[in-house]
PDBML (XML) file of the C-alpha atoms, coordinates in Angstrom:
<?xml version="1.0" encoding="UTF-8" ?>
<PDBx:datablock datablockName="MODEL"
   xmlns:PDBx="http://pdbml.pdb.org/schema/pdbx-v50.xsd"
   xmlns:xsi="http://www.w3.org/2001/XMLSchema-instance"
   xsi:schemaLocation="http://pdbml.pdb.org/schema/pdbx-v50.xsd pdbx-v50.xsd">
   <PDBx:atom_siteCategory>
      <PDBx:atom_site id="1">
         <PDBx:B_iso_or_equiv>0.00</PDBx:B_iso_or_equiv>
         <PDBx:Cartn_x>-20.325</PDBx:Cartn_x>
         <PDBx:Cartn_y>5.406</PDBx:Cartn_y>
         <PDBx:Cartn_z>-7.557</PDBx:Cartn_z>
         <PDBx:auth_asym_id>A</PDBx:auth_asym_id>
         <PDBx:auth_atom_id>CA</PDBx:auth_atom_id>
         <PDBx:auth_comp_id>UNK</PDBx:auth_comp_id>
         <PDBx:auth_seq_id>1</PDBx:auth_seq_id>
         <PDBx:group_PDB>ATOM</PDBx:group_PDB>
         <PDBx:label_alt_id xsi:nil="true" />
         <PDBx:label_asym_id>A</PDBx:label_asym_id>
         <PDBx:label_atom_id>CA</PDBx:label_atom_id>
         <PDBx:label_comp_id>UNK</PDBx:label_comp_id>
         <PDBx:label_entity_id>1</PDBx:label_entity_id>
         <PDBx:label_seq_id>1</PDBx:label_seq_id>
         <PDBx:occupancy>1.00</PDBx:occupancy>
         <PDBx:pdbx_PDB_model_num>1</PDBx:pdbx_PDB_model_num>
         <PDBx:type_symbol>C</PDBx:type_symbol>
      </PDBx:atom_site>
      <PDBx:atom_site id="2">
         <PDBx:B_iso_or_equiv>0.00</PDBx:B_iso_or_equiv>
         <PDBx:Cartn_x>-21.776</PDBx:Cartn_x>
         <PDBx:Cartn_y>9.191</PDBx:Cartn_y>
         <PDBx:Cartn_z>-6.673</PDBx:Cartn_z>
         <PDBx:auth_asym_id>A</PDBx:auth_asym_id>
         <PDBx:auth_atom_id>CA</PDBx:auth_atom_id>
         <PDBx:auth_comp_id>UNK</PDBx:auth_comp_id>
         <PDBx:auth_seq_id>2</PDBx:auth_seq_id>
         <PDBx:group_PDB>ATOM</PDBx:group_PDB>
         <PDBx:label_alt_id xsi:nil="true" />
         <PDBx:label_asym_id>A</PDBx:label_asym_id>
         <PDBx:label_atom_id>CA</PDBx:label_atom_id>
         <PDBx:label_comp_id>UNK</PDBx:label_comp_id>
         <PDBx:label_entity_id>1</PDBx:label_entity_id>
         <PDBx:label_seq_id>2</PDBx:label_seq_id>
         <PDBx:occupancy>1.00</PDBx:occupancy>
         <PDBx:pdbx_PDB_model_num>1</PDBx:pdbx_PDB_model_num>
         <PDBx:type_symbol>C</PDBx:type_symbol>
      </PDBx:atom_site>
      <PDBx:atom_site id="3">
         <PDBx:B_iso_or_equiv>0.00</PDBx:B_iso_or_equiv>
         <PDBx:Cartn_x>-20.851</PDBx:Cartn_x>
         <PDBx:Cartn_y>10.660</PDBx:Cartn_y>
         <PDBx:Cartn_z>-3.920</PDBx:Cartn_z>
         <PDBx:auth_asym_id>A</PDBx:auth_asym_id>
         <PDBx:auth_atom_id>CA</PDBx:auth_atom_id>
         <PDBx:auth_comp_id>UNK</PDBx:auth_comp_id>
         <PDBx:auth_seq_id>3</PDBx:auth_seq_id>
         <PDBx:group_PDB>ATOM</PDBx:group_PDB>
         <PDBx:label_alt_id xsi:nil="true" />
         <PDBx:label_asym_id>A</PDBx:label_asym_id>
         <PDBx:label_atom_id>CA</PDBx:label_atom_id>
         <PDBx:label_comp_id>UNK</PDBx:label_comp_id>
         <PDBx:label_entity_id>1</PDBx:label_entity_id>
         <PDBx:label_seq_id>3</PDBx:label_seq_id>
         <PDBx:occupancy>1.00</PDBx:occupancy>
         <PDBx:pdbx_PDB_model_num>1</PDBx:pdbx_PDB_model_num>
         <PDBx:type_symbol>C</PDBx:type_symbol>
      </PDBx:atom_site>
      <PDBx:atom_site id="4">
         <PDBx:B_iso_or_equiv>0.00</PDBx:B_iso_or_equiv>
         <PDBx:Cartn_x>-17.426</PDBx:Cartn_x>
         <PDBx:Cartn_y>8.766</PDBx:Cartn_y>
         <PDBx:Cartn_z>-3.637</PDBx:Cartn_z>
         <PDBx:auth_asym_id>A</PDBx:auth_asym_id>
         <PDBx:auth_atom_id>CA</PDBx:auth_atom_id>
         <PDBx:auth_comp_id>UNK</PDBx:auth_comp_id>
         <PDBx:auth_seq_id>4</PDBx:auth_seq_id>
         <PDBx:group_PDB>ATOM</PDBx:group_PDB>
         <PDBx:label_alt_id xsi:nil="true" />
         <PDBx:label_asym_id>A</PDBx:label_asym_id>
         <PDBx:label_atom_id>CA</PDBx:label_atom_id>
         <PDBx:label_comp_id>UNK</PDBx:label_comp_id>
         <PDBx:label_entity_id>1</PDBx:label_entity_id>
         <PDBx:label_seq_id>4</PDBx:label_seq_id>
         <PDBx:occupancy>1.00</PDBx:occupancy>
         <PDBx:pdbx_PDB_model_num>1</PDBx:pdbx_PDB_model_num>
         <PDBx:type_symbol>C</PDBx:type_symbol>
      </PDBx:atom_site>
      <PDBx:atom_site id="5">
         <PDBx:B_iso_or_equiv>0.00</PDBx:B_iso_or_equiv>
         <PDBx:Cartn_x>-13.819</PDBx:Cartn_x>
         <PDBx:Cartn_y>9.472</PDBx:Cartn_y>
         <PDBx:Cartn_z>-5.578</PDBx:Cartn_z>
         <PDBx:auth_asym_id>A</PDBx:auth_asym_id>
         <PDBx:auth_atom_id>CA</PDBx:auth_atom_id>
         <PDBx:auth_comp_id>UNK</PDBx:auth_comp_id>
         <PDBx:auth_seq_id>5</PDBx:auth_seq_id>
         <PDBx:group_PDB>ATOM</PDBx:group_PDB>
         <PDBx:label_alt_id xsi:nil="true" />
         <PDBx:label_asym_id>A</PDBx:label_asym_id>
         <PDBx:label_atom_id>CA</PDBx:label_atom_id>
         <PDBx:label_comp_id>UNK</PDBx:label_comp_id>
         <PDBx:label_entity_id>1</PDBx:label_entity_id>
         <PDBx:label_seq_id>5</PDBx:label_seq_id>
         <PDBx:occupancy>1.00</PDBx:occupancy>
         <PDBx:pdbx_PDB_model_num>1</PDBx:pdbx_PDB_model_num>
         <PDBx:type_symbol>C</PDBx:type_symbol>
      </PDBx:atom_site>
      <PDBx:atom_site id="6">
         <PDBx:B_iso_or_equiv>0.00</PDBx:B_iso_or_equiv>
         <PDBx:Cartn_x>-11.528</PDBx:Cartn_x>
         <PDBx:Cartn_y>6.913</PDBx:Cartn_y>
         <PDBx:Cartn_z>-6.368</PDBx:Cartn_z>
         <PDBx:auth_asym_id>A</PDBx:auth_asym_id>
         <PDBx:auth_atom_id>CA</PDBx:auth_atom_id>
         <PDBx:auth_comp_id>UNK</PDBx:auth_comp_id>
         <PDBx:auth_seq_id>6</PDBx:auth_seq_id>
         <PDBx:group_PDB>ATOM</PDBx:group_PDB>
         <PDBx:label_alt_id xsi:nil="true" />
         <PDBx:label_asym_id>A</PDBx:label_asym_id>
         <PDBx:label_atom_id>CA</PDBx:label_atom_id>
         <PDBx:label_comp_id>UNK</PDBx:label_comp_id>
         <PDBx:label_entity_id>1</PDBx:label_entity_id>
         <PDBx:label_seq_id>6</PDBx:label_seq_id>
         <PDBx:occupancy>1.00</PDBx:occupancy>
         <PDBx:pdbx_PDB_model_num>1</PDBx:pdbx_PDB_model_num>
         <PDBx:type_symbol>C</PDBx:type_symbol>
      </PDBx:atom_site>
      <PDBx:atom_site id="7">
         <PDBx:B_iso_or_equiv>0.00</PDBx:B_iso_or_equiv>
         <PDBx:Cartn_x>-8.118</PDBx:Cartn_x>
         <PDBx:Cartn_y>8.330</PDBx:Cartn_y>
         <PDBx:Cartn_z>-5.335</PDBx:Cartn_z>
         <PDBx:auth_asym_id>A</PDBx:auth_asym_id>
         <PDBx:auth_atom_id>CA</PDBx:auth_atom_id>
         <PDBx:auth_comp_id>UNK</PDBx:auth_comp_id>
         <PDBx:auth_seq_id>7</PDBx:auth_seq_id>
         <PDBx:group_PDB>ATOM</PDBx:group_PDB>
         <PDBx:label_alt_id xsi:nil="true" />
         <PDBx:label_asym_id>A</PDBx:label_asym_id>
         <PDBx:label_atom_id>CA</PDBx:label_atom_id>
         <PDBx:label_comp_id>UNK</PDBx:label_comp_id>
         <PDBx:label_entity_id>1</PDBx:label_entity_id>
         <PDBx:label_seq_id>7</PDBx:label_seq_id>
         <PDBx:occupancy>1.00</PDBx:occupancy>
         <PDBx:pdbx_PDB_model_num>1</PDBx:pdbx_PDB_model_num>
         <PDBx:type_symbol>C</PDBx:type_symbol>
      </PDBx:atom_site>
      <PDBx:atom_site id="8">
         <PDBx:B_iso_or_equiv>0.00</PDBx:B_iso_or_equiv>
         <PDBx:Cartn_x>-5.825</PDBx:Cartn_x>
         <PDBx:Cartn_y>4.953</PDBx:Cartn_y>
         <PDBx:Cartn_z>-5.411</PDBx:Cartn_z>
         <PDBx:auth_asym_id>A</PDBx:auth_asym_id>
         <PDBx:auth_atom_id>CA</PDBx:auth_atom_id>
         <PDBx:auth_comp_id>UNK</PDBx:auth_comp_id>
         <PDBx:auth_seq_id>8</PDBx:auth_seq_id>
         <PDBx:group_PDB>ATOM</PDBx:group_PDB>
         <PDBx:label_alt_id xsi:nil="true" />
         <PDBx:label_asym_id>A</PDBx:label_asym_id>
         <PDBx:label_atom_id>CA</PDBx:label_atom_id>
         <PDBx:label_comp_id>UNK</PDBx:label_comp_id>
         <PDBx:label_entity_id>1</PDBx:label_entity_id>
         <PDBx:label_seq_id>8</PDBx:label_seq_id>
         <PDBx:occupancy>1.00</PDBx:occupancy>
         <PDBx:pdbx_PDB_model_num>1</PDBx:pdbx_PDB_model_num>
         <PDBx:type_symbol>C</PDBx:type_symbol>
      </PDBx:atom_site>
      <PDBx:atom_site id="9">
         <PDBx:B_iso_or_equiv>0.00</PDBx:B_iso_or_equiv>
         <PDBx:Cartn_x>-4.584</PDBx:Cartn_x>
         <PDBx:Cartn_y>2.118</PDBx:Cartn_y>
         <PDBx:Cartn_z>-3.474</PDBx:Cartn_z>
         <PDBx:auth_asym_id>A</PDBx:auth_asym_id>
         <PDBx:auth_atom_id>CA</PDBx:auth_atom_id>
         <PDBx:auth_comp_id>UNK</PDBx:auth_comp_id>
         <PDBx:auth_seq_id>9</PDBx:auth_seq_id>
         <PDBx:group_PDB>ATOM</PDBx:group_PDB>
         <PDBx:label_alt_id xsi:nil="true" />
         <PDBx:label_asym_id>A</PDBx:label_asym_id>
         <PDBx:label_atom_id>CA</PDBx:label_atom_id>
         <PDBx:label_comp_id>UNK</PDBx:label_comp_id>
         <PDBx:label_entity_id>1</PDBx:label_entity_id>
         <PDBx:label_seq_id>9</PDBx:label_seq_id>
         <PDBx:occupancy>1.00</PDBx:occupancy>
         <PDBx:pdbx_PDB_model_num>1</PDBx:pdbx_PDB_model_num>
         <PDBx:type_symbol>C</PDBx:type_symbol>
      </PDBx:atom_site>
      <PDBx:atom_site id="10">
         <PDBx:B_iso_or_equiv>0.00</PDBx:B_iso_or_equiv>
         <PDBx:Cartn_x>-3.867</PDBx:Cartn_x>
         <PDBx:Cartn_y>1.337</PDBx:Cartn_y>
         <PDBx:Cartn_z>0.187</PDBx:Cartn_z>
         <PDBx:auth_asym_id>A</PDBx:auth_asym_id>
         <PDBx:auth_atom_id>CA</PDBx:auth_atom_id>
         <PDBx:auth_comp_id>UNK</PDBx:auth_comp_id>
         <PDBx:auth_seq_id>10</PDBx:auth_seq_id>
         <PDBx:group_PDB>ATOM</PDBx:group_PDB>
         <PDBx:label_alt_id xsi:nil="true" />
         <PDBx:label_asym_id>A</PDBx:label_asym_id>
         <PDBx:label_atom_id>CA</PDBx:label_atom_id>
         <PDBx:label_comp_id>UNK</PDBx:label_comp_id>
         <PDBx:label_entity_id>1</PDBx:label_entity_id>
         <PDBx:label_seq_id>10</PDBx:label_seq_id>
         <PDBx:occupancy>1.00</PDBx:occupancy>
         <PDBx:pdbx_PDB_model_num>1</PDBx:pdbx_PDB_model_num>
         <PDBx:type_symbol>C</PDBx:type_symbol>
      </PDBx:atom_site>
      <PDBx:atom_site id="11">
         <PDBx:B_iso_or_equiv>0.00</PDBx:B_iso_or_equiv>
         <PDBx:Cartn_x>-1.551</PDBx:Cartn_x>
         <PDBx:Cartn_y>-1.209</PDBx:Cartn_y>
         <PDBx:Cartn_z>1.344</PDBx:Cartn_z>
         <PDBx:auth_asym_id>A</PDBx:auth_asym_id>
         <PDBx:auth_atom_id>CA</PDBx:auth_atom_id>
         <PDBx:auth_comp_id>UNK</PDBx:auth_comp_id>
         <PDBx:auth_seq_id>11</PDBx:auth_seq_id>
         <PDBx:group_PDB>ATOM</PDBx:group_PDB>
         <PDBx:label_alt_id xsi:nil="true" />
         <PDBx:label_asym_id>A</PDBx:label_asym_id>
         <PDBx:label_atom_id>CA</PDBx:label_atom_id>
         <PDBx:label_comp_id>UNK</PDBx:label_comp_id>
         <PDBx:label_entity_id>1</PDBx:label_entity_id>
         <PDBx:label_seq_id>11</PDBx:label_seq_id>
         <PDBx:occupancy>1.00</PDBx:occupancy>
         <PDBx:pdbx_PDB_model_num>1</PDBx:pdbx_PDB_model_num>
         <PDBx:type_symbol>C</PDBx:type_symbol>
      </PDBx:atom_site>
      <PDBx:atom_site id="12">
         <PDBx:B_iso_or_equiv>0.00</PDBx:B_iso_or_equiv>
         <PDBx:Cartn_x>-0.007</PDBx:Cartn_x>
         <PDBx:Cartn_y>-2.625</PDBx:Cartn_y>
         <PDBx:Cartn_z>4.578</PDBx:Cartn_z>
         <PDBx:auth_asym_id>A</PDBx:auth_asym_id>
         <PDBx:auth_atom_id>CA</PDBx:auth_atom_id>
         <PDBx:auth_comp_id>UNK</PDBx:auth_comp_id>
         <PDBx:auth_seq_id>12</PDBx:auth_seq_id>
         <PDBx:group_PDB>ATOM</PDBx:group_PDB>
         <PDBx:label_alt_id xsi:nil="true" />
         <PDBx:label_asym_id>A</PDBx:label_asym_id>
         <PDBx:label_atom_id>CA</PDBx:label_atom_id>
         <PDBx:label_comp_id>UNK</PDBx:label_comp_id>
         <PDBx:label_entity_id>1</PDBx:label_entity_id>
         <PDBx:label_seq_id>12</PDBx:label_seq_id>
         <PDBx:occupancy>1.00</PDBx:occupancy>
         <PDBx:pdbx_PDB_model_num>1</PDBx:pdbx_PDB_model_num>
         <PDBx:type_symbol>C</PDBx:type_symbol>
      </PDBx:atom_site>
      <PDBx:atom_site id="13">
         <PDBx:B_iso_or_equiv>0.00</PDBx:B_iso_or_equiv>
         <PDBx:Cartn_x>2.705</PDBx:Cartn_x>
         <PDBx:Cartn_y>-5.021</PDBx:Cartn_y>
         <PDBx:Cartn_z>3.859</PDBx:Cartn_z>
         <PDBx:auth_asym_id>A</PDBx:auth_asym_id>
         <PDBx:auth_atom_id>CA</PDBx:auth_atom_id>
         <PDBx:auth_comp_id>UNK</PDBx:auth_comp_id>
         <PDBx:auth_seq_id>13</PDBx:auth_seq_id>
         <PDBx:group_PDB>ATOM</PDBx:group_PDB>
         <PDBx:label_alt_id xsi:nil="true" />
         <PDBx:label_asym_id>A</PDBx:label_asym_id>
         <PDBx:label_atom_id>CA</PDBx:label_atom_id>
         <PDBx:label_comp_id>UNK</PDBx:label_comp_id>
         <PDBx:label_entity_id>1</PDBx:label_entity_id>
         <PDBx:label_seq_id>13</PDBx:label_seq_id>
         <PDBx:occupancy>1.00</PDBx:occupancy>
         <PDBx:pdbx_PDB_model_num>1</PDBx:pdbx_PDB_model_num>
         <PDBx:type_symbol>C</PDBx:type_symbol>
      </PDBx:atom_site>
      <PDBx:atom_site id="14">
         <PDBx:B_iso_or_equiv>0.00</PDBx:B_iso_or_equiv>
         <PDBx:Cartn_x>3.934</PDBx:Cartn_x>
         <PDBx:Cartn_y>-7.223</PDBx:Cartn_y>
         <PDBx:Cartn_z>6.457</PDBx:Cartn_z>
         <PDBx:auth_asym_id>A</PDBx:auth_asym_id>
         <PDBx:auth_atom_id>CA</PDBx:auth_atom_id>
         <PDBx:auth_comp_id>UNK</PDBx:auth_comp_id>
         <PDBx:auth_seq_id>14</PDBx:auth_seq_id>
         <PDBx:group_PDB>ATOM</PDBx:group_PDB>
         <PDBx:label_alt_id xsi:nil="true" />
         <PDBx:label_asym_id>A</PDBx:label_asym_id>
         <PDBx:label_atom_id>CA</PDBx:label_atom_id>
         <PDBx:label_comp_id>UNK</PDBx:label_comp_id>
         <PDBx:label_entity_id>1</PDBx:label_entity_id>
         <PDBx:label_seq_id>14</PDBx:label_seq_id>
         <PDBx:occupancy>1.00</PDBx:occupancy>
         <PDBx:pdbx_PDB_model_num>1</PDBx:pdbx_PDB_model_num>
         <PDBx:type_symbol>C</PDBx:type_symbol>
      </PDBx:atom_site>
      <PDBx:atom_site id="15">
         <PDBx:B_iso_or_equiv>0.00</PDBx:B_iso_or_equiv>
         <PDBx:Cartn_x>7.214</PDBx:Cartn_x>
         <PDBx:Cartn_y>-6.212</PDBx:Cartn_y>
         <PDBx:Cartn_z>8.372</PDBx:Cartn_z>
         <PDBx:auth_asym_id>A</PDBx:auth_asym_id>
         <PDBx:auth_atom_id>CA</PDBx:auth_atom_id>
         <PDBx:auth_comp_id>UNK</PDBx:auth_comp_id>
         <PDBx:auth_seq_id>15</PDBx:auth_seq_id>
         <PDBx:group_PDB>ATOM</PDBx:group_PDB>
         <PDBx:label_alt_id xsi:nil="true" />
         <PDBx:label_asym_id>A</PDBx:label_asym_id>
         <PDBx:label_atom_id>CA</PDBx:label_atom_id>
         <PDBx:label_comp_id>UNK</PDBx:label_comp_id>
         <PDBx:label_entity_id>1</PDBx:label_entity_id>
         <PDBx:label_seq_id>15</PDBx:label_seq_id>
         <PDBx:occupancy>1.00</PDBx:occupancy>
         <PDBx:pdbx_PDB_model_num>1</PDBx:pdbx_PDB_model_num>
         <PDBx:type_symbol>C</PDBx:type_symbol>
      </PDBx:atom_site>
      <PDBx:atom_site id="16">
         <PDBx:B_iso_or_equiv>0.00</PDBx:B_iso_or_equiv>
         <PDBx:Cartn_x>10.489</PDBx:Cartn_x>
         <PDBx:Cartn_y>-7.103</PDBx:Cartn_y>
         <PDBx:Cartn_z>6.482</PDBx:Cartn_z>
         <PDBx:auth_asym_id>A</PDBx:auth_asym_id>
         <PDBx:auth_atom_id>CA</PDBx:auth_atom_id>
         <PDBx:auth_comp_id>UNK</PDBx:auth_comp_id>
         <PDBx:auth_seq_id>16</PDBx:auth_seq_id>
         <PDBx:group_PDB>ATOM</PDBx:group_PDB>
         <PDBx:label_alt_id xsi:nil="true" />
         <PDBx:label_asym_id>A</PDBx:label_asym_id>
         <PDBx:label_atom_id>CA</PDBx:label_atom_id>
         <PDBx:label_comp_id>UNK</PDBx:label_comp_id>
         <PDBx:label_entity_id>1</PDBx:label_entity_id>
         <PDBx:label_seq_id>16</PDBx:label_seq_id>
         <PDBx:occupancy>1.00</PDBx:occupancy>
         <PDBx:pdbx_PDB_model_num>1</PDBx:pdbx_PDB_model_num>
         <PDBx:type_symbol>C</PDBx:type_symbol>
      </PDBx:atom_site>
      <PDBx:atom_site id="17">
         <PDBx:B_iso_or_equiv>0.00</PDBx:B_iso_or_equiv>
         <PDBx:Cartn_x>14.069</PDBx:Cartn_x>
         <PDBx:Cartn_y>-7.455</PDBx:Cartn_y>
         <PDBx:Cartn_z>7.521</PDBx:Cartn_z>
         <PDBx:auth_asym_id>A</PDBx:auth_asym_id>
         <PDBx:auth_atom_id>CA</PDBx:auth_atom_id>
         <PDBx:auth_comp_id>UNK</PDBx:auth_comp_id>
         <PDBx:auth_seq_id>17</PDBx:auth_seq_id>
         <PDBx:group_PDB>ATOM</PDBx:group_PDB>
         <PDBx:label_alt_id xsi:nil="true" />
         <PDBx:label_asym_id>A</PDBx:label_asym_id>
         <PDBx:label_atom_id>CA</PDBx:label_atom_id>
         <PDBx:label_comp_id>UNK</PDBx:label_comp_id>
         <PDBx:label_entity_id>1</PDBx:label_entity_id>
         <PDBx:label_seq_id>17</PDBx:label_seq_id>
         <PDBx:occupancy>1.00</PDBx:occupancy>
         <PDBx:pdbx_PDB_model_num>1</PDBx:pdbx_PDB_model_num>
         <PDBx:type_symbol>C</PDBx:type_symbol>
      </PDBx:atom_site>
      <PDBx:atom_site id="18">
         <PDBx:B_iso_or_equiv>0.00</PDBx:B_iso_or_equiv>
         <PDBx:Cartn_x>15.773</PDBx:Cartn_x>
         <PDBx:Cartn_y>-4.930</PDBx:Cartn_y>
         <PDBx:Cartn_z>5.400</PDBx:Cartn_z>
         <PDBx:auth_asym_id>A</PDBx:auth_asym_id>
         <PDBx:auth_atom_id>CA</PDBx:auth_atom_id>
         <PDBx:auth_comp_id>UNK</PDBx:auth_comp_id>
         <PDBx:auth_seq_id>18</PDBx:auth_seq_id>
         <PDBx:group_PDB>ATOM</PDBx:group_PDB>
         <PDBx:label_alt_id xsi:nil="true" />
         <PDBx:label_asym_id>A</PDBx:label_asym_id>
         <PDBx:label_atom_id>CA</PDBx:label_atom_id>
         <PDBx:label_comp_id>UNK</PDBx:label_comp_id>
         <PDBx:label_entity_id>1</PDBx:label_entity_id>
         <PDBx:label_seq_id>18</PDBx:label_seq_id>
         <PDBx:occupancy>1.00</PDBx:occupancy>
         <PDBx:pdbx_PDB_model_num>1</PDBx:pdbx_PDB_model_num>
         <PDBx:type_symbol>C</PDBx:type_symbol>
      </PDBx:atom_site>
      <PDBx:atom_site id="19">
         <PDBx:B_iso_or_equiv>0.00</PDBx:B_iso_or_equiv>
         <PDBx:Cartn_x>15.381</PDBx:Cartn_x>
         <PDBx:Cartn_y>-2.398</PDBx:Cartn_y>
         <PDBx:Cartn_z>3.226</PDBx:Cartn_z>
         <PDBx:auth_asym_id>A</PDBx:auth_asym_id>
         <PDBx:auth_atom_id>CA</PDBx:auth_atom_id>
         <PDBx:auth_comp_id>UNK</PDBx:auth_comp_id>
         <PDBx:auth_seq_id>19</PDBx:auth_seq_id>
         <PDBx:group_PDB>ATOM</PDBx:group_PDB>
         <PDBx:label_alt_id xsi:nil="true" />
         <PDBx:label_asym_id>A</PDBx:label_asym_id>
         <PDBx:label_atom_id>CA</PDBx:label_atom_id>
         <PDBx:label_comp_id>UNK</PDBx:label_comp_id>
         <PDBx:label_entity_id>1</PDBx:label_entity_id>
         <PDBx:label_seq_id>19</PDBx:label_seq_id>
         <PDBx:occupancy>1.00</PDBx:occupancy>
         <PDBx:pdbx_PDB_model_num>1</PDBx:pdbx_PDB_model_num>
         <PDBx:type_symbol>C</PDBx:type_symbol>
      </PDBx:atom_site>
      <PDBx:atom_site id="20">
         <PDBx:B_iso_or_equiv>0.00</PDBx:B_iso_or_equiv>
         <PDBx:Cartn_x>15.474</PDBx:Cartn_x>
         <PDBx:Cartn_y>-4.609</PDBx:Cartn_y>
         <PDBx:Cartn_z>0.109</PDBx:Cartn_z>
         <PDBx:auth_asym_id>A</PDBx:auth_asym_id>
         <PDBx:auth_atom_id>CA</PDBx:auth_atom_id>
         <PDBx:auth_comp_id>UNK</PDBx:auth_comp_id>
         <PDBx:auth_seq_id>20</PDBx:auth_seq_id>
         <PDBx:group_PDB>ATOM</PDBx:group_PDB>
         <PDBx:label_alt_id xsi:nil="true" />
         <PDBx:label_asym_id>A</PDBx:label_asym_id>
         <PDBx:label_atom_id>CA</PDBx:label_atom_id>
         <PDBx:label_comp_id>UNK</PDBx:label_comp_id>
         <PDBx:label_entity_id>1</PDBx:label_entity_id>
         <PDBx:label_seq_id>20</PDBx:label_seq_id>
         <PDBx:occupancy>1.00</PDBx:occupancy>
         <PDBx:pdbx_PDB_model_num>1</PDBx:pdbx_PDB_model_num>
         <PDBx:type_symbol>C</PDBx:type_symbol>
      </PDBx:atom_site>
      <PDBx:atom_site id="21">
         <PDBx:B_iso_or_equiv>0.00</PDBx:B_iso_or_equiv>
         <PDBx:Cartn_x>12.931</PDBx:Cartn_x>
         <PDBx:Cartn_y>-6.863</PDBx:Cartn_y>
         <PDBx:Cartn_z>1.516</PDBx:Cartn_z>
         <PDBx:auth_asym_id>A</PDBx:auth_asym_id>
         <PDBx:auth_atom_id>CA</PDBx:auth_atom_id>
         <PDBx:auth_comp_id>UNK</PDBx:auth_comp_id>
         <PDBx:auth_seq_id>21</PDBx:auth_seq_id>
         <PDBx:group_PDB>ATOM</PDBx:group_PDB>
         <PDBx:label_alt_id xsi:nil="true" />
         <PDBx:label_asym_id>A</PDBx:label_asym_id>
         <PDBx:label_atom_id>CA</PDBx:label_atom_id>
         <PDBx:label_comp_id>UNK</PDBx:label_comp_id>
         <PDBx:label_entity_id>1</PDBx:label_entity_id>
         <PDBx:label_seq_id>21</PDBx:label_seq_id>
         <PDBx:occupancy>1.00</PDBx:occupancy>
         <PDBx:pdbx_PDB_model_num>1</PDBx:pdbx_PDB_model_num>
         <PDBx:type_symbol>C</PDBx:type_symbol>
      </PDBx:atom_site>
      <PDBx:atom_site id="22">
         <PDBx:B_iso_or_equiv>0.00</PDBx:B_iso_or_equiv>
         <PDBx:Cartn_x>10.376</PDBx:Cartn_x>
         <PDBx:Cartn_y>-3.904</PDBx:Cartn_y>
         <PDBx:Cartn_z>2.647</PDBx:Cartn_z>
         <PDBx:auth_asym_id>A</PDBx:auth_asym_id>
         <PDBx:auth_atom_id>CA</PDBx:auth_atom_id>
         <PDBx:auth_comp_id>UNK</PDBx:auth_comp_id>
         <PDBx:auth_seq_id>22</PDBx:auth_seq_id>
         <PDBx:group_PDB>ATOM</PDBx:group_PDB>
         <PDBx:label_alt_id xsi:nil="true" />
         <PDBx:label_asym_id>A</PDBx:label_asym_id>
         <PDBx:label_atom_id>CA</PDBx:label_atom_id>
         <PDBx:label_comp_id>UNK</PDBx:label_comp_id>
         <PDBx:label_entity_id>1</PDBx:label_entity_id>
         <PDBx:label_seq_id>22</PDBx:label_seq_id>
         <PDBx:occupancy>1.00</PDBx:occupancy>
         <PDBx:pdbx_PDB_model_num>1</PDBx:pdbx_PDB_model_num>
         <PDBx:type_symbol>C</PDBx:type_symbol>
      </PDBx:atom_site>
      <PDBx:atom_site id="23">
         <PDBx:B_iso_or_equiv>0.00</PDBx:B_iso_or_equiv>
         <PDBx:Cartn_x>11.068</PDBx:Cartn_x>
         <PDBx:Cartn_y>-1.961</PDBx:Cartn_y>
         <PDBx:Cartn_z>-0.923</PDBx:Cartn_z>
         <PDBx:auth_asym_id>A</PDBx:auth_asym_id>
         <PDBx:auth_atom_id>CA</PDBx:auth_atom_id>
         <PDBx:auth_comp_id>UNK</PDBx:auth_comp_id>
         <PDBx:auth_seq_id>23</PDBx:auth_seq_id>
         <PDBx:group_PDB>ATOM</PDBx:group_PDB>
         <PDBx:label_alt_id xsi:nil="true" />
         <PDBx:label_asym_id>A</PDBx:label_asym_id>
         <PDBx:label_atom_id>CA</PDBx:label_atom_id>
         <PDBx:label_comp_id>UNK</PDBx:label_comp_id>
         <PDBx:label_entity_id>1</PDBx:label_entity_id>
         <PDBx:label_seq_id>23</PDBx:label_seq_id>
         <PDBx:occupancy>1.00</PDBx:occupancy>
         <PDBx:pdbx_PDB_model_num>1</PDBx:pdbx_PDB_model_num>
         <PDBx:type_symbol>C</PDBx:type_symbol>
      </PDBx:atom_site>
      <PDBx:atom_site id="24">
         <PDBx:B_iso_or_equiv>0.00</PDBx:B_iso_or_equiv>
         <PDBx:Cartn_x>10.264</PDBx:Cartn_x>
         <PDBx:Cartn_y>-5.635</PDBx:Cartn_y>
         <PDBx:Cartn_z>-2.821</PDBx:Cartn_z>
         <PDBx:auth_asym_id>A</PDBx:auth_asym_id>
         <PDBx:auth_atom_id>CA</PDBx:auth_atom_id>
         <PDBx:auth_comp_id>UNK</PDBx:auth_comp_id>
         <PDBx:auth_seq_id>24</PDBx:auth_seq_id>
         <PDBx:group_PDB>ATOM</PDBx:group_PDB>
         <PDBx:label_alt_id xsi:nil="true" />
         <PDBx:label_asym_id>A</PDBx:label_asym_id>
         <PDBx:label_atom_id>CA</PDBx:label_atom_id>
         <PDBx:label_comp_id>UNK</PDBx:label_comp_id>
         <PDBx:label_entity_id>1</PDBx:label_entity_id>
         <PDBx:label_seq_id>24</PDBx:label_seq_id>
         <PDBx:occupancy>1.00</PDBx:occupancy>
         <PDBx:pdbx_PDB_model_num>1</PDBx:pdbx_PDB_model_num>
         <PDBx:type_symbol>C</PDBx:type_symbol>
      </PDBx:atom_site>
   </PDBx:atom_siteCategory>
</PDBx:datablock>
């Protein structure tokens, strides 16, 4: 599309216990 970049990905994953779980 003109007038637009494509720099990447957002995400927001849900809230996790640990850090394991949040890195996963």
């Amino acid at each position: 599309l003109p007038q637009l970049r494509l720099r990447g990905l957002m995400a927001i994953p849900e809230p996790a216990p640990d850090f394991a779980a949040q890195r996963e």
